[in-house]
N, C-alpha and C. Protein backbone atom coordinates (compact mmCIF):
# COMPACT_ATOMS: atom_id res chain seq x y z
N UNK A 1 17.03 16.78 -11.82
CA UNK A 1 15.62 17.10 -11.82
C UNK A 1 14.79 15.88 -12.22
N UNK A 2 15.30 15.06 -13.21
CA UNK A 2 14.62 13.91 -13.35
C UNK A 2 14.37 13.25 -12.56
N UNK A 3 15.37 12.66 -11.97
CA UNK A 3 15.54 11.98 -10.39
C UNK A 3 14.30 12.33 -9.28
N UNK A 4 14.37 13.60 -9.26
CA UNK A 4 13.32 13.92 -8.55
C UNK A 4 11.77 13.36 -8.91
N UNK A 5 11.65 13.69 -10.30
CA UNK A 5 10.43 13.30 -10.72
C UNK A 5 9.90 11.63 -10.55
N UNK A 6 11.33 10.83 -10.58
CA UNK A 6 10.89 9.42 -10.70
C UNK A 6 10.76 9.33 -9.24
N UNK A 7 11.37 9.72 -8.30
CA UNK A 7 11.28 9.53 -6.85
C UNK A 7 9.44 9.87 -6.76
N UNK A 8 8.72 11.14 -6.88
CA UNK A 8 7.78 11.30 -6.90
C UNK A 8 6.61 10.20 -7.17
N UNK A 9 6.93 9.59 -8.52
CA UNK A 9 6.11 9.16 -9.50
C UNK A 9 6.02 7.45 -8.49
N UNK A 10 6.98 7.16 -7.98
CA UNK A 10 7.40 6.13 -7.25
C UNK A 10 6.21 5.91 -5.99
N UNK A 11 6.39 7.23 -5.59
CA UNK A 11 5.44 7.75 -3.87
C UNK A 11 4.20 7.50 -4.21
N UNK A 12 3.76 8.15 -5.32
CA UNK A 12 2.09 8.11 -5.61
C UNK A 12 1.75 6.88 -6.13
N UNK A 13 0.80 6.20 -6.01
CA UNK A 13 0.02 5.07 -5.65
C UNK A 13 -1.27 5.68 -6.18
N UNK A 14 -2.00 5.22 -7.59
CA UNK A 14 -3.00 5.30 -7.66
C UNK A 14 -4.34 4.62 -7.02
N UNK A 15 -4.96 5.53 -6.51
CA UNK A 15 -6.03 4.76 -5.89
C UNK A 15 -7.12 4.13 -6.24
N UNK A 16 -7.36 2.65 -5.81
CA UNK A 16 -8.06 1.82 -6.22
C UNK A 16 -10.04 2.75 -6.68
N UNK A 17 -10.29 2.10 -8.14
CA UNK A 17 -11.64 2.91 -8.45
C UNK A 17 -12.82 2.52 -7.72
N UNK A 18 -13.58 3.20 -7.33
CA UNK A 18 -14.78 3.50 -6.60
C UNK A 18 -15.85 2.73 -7.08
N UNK A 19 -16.02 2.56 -8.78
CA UNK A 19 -16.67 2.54 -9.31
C UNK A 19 -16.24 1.80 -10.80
N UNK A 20 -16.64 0.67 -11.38
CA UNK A 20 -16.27 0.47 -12.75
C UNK A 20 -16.97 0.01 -13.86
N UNK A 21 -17.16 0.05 -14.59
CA UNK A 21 -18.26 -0.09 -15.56
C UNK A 21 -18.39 -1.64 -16.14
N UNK A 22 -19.78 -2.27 -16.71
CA UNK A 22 -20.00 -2.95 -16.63
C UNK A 22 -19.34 -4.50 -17.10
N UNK A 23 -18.53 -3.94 -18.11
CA UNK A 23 -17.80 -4.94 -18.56
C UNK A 23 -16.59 -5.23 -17.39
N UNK A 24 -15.89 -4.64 -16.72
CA UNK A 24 -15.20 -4.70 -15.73
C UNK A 24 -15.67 -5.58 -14.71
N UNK A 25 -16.90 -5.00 -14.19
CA UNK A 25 -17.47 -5.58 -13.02
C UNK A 25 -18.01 -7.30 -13.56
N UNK A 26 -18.09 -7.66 -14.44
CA UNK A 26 -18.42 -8.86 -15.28
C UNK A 26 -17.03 -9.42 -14.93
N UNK A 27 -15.97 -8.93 -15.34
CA UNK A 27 -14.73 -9.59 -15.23
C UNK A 27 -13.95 -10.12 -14.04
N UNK A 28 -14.23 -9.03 -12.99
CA UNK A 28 -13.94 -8.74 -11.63
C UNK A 28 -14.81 -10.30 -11.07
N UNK A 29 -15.73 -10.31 -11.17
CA UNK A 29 -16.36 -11.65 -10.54
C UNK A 29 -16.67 -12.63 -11.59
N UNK A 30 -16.37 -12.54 -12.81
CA UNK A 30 -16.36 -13.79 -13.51
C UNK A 30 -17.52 -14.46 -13.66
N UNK A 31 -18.64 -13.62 -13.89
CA UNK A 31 -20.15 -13.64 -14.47
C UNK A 31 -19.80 -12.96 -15.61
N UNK A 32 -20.61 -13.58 -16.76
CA UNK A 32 -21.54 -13.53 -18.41
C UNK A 32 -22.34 -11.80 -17.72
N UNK A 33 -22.31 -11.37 -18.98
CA UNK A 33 -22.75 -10.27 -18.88
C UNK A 33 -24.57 -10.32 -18.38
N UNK A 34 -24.99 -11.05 -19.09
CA UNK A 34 -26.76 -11.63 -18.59
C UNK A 34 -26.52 -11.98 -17.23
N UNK A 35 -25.32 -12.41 -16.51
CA UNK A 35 -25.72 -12.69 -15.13
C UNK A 35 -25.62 -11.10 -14.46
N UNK A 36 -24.82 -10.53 -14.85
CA UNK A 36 -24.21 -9.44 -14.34
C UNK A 36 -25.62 -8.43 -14.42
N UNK A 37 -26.13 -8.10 -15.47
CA UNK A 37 -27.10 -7.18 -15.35
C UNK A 37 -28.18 -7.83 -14.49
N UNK A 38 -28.92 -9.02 -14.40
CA UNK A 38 -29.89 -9.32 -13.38
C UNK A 38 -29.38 -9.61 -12.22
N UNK A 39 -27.99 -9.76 -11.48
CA UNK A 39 -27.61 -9.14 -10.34
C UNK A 39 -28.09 -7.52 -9.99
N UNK A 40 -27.90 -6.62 -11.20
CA UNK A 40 -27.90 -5.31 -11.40
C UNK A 40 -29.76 -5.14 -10.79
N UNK A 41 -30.15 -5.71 -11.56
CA UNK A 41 -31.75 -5.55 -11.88
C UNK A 41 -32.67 -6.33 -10.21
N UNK A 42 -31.97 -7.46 -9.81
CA UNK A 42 -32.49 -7.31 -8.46
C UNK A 42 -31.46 -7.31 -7.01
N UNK A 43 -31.00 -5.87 -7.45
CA UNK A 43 -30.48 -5.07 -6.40
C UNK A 43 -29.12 -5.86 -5.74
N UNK A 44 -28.30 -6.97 -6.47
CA UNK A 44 -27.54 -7.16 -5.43
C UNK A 44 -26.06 -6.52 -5.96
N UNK A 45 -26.09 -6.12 -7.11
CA UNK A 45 -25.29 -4.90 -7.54
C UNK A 45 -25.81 -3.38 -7.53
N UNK A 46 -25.08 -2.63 -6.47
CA UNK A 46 -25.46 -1.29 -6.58
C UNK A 46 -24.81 -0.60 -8.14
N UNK A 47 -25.71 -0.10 -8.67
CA UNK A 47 -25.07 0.76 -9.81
C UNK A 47 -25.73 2.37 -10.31
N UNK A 48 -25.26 2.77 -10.63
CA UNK A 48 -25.91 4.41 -11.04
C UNK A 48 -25.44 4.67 -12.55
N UNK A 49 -26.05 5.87 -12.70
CA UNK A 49 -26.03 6.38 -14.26
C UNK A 49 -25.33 7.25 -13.90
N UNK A 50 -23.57 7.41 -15.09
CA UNK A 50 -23.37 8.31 -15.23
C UNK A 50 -23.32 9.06 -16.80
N UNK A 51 -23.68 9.34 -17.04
CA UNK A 51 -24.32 10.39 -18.27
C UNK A 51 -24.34 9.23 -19.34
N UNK A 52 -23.96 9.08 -20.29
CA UNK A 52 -24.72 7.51 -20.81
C UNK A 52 -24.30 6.43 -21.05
N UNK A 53 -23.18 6.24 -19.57
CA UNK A 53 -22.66 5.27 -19.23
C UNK A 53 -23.28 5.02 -17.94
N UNK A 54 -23.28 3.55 -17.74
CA UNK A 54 -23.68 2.82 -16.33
C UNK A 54 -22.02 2.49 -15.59
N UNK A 55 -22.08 2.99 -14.02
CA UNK A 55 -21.06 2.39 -13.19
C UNK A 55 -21.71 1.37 -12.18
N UNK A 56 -20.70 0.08 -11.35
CA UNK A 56 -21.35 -0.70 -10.58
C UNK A 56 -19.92 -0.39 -9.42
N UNK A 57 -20.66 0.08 -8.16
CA UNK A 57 -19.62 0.20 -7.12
C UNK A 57 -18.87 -0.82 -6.67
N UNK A 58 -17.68 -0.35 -6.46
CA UNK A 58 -16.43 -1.48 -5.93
C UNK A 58 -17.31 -1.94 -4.59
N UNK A 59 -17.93 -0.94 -3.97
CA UNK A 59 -18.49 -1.73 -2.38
C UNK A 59 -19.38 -2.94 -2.66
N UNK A 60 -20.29 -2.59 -3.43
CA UNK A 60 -21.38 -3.69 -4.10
C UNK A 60 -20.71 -4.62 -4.22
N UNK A 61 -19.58 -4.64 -5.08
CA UNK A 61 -18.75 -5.92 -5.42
C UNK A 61 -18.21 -7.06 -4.52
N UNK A 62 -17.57 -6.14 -3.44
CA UNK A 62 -16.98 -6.85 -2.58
C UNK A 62 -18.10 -7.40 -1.65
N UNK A 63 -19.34 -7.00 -1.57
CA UNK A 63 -20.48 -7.18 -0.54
C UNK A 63 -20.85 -8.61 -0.88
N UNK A 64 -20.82 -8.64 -2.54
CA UNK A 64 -21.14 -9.65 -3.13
C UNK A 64 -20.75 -11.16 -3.07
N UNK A 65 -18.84 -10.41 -3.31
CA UNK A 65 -17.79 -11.89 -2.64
C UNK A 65 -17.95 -11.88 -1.54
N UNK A 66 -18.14 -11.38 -0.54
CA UNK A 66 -18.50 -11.41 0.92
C UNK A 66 -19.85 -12.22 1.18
N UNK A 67 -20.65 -12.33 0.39
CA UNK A 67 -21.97 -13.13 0.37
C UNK A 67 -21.81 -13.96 0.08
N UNK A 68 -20.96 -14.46 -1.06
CA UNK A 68 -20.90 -16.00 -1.75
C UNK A 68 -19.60 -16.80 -1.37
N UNK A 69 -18.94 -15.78 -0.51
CA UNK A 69 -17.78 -16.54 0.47
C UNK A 69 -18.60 -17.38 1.77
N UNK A 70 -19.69 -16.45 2.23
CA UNK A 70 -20.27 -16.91 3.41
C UNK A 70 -21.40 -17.85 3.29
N UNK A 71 -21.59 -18.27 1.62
CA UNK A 71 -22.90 -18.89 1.61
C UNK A 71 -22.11 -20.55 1.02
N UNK A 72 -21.06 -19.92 0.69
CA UNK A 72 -20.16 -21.40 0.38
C UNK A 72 -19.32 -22.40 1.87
N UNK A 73 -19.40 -21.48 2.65
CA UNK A 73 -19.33 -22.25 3.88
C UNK A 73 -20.65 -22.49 4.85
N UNK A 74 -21.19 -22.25 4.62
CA UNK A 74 -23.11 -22.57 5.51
C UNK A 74 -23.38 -23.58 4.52
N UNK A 75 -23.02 -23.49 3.13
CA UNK A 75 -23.21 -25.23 2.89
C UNK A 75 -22.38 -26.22 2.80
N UNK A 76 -21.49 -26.07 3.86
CA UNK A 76 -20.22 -27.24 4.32
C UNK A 76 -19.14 -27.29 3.61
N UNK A 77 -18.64 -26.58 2.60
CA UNK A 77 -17.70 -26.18 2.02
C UNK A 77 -16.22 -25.91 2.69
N UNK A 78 -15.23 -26.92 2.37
CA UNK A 78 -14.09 -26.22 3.47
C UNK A 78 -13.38 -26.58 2.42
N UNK A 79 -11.84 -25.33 2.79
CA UNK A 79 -10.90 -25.77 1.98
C UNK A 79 -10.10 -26.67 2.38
N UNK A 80 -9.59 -27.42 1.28
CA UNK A 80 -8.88 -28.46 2.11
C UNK A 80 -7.47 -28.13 1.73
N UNK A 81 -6.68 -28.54 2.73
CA UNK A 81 -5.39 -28.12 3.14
C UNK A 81 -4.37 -29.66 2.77
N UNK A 82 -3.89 -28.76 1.79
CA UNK A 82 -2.79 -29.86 1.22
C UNK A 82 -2.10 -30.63 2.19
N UNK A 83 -1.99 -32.26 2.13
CA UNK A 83 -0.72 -32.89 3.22
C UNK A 83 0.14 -33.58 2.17
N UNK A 84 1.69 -33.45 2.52
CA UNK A 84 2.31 -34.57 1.45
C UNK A 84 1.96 -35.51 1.69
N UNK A 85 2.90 -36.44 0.28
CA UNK A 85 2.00 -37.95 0.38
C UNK A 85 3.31 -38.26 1.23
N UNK A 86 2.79 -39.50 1.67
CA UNK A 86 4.18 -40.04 2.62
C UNK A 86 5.04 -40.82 1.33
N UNK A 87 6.46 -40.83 2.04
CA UNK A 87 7.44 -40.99 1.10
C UNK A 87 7.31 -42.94 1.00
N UNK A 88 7.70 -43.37 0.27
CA UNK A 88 7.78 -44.67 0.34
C UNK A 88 9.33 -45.21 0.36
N UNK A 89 9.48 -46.33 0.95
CA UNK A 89 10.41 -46.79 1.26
C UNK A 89 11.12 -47.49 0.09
N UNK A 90 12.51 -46.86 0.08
CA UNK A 90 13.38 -46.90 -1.54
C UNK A 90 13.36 -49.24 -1.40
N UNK A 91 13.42 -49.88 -2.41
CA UNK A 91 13.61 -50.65 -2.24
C UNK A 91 15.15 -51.55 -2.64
N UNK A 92 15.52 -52.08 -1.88
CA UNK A 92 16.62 -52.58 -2.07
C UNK A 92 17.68 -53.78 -1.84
């Protein structure tokens, strides 16, 4: 019967949150809490009240890295792609 249960426990996959509160969402993108709330304050974090806690949506979030992914390449930003160094010739 145990067996069974760990097989179960194995299958289920908790699903990623919808929603996480503010210290999270600070962490998640690696903004100071003062940046995080005036993101909040002009609209480029969606967030709502839930009873007298504040949540900021996972969509908001990702909309966000999706913005500052696309604004880091419109200003010429590329990654650069590692080459080895060339080997040098042993001397002898």
């Amino acid at each position: 019967m145990s067996q069974l249960s760990t097989d179960q426990e194995k299958r289920v996959r908790p699903s990623p949150p919808l929603a996480v509160p503010p210290q999270e969402a600070s962490r998640l993108l690696s903004v100071g809490m003062s940046r995080l709330y005036k993101l909040m304050r002009t609209g480029e974090l969606e967030s709502y009240r839930d009873g007298r806690s504040r949540r900021i949506t996972m969509a908001s979030i990702k909309k966000r890295m999706a913005r500052q992914l696309a604004a880091a390449h419109d200003d010429g930003w590329r990654q650069i792609t590692p080459h080895p160094s060339p080997r040098r010739k042993a001397r002898g």
